[in-house]
C-alpha atoms as a PDB file:
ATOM      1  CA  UNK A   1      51.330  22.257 125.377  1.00  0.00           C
ATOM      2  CA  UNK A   2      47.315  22.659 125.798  1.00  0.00           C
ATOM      3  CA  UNK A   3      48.267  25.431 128.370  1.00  0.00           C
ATOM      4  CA  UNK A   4      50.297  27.454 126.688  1.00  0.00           C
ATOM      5  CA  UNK A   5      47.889  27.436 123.545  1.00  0.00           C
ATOM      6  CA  UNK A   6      45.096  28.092 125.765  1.00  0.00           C
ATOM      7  CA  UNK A   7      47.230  31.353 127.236  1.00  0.00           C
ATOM      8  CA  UNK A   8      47.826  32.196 123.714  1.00  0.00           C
ATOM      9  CA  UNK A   9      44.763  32.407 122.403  1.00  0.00           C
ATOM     10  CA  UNK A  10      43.508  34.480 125.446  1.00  0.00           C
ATOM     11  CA  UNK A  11      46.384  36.504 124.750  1.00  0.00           C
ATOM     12  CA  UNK A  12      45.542  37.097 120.873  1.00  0.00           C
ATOM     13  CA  UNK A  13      41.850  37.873 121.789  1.00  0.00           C
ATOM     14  CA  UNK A  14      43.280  40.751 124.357  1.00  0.00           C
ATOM     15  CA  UNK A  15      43.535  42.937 121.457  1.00  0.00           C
ATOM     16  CA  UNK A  16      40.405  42.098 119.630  1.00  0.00           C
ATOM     17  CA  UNK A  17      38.481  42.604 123.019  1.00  0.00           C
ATOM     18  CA  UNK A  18      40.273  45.723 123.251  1.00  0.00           C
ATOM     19  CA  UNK A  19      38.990  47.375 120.026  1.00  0.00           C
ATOM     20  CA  UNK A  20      35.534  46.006 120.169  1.00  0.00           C
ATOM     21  CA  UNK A  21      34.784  47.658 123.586  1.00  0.00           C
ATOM     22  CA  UNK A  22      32.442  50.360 122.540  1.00  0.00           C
ATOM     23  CA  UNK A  23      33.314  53.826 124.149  1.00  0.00           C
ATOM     24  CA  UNK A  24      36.795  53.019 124.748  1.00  0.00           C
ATOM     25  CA  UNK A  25      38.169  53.296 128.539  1.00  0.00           C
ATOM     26  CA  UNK A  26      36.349  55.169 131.488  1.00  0.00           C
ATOM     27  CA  UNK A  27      36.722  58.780 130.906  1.00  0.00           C
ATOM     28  CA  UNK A  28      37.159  58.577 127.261  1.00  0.00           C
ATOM     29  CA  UNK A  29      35.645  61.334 125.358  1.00  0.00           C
ATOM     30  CA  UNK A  30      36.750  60.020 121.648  1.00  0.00           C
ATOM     31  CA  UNK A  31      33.864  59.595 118.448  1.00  0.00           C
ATOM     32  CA  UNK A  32      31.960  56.669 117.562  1.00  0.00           C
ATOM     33  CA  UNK A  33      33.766  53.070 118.191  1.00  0.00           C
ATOM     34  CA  UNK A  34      32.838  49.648 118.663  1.00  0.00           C
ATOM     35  CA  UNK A  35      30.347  47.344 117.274  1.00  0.00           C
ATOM     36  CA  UNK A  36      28.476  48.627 114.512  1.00  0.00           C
ATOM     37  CA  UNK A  37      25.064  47.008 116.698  1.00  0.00           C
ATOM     38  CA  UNK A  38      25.975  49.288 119.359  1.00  0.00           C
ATOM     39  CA  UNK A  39      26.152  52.252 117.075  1.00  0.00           C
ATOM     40  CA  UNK A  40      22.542  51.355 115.073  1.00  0.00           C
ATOM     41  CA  UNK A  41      21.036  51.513 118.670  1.00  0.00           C
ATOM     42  CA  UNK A  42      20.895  55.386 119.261  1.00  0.00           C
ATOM     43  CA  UNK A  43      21.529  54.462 122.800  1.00  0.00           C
ATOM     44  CA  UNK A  44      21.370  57.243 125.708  1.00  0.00           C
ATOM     45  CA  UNK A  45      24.694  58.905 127.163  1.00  0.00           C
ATOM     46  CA  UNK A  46      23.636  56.641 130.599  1.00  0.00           C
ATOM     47  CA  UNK A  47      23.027  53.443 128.402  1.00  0.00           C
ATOM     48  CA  UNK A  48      26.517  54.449 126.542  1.00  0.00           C
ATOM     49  CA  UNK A  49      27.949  54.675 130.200  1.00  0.00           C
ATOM     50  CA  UNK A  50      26.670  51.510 131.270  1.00  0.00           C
ATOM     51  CA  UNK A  51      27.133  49.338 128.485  1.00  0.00           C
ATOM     52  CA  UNK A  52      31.131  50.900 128.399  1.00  0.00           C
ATOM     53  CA  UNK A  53      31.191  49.996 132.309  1.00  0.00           C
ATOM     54  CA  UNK A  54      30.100  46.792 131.234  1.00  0.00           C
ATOM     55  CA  UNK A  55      32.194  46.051 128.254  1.00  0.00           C
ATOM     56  CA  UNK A  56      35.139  47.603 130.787  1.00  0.00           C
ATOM     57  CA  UNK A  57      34.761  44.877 133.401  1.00  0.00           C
ATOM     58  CA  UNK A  58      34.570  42.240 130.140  1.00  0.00           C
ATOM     59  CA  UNK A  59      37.814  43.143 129.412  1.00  0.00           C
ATOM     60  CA  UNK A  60      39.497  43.143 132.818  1.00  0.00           C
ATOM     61  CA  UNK A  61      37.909  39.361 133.464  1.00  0.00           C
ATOM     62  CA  UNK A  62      39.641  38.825 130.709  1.00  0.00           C
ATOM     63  CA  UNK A  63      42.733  40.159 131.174  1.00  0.00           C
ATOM     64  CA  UNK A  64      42.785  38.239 134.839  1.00  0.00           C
ATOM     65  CA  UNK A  65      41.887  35.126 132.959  1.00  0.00           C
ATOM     66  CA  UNK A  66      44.733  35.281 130.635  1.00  0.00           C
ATOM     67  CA  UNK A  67      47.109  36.363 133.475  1.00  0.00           C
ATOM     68  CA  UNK A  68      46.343  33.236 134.968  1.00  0.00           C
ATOM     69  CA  UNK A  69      47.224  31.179 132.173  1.00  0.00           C
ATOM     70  CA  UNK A  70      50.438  33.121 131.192  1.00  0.00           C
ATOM     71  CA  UNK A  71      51.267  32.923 135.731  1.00  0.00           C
ATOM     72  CA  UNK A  72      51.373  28.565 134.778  1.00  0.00           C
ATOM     73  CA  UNK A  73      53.581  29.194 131.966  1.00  0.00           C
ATOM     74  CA  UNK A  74      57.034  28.166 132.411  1.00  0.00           C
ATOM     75  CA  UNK A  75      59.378  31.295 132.159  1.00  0.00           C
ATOM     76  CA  UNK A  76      60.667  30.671 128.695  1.00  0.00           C
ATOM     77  CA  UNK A  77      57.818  29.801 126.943  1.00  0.00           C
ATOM     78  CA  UNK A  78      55.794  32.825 128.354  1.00  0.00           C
ATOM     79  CA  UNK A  79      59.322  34.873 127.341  1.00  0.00           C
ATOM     80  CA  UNK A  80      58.852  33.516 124.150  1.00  0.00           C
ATOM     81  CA  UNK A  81      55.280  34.296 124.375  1.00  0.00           C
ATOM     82  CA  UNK A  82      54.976  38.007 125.156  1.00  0.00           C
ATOM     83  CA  UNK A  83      57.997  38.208 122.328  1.00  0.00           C
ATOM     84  CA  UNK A  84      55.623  37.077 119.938  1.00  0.00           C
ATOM     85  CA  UNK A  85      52.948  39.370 121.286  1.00  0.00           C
ATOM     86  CA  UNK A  86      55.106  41.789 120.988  1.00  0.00           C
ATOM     87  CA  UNK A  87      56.790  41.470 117.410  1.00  0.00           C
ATOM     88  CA  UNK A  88      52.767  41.311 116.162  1.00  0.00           C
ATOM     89  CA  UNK A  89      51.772  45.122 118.141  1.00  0.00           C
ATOM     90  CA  UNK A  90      54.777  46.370 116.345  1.00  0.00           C
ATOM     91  CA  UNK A  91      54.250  45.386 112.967  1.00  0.00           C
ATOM     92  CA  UNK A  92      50.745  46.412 113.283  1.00  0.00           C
ATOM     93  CA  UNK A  93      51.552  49.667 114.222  1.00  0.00           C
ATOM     94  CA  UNK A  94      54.318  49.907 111.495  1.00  0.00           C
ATOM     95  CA  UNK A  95      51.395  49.176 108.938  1.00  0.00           C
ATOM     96  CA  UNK A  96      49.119  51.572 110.965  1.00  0.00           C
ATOM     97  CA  UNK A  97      51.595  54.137 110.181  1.00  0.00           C
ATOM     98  CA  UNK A  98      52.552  53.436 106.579  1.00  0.00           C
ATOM     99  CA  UNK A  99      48.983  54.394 105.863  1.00  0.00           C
ATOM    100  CA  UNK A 100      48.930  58.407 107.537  1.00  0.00           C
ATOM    101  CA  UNK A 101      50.016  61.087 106.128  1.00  0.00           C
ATOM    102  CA  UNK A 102      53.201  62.710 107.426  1.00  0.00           C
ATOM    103  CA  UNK A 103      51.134  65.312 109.812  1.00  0.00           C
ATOM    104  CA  UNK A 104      48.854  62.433 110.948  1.00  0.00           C
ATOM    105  CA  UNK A 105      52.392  60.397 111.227  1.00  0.00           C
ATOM    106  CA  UNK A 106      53.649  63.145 113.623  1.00  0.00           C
ATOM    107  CA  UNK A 107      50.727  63.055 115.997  1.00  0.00           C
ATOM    108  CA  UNK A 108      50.657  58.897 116.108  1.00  0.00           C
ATOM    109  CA  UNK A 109      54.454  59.320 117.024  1.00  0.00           C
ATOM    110  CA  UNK A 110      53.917  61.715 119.665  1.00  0.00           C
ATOM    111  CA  UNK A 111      50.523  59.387 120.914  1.00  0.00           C
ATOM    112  CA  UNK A 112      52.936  56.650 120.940  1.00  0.00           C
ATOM    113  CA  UNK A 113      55.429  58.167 122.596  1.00  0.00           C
ATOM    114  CA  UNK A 114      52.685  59.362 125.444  1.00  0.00           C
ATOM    115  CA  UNK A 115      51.691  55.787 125.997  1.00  0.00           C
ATOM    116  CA  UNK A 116      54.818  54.294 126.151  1.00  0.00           C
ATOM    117  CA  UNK A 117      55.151  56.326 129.149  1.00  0.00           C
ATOM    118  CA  UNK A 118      52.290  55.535 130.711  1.00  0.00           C
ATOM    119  CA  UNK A 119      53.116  51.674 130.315  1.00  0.00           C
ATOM    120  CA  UNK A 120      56.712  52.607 132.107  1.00  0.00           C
ATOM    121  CA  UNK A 121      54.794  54.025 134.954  1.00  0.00           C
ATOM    122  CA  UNK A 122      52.306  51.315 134.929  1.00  0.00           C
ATOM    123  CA  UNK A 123      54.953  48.602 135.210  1.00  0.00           C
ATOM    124  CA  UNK A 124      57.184  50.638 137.456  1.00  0.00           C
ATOM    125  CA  UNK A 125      53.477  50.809 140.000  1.00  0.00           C
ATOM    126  CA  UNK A 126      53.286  47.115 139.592  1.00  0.00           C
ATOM    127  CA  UNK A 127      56.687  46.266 140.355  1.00  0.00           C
ATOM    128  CA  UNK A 128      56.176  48.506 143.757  1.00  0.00           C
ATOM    129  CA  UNK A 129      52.774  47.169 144.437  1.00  0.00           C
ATOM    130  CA  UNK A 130      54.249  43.421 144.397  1.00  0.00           C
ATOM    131  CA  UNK A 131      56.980  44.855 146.453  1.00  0.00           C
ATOM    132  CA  UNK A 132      54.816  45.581 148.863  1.00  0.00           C
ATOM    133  CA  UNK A 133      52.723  42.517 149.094  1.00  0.00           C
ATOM    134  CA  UNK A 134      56.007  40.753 149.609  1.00  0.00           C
ATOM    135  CA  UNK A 135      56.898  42.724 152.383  1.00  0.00           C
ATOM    136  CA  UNK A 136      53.722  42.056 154.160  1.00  0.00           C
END
């Protein structure tokens, strides 16, 4: 029982971590996010692009942390786990929507669709990549 709410609250701080990373991914090229500290700074573009390295390898420490957790889980409660996950992106991106306009609606769609294919290919990498360590 400890374990599994240990794994979920790494799980529910994923997202947190997630927005409060400052200049989004590598390569990103989007306006002003993260911290509002961050922001009052009037940091450099090099201090921007080491502090978003930074914040970058935060998250994935993170991520392997919580992976760990969830990989002691037994299979139904971590079922029931990313379920729950789940069910809570979705209704925050149903209340995301609800407050666009129609246009702004459109393009969230089509952003949504976009990354939903990116997480297919994602998994569909993973699956091959653990295919491959079991054949070796």
């Amino acid at each position: 029982m400890r374990k599994t709410l240990i794994a979920a609250l790494f799980a529910a701080t994923l997202p947190a971590i997630a927005l409060a990373a400052p200049f989004g991914h590598p390569g990103h090229h989007g306006g002003d996010h993260g911290p509002r500290v961050y922001r009052d700074l009037d940091l450099s573009k090099e201090q921007r692009r080491e502090i978003g390295k930074l914040m970058g390898e935060q998250m994935k420490s993170h991520r392997e942390i919580t992976q760990r957790y969830l990989d002691k889980l037994p299979a139904n409660e971590k079922k029931a786990l990313e379920n729950e996950l789940q069910a809570n992106r979705d209704k925050t991106q149903k209340d995301i929507r609800a407050l666009l306009s129609p246009e702004q609606q459109k393009r969230f769609d089509e952003h949504q669709k976009k990354m939903a294919e990116k997480r297919a290919e994602r998994a569909e990498f993973e699956a091959w990549k653990a295919e491959k360590a079991k054949a070796q």
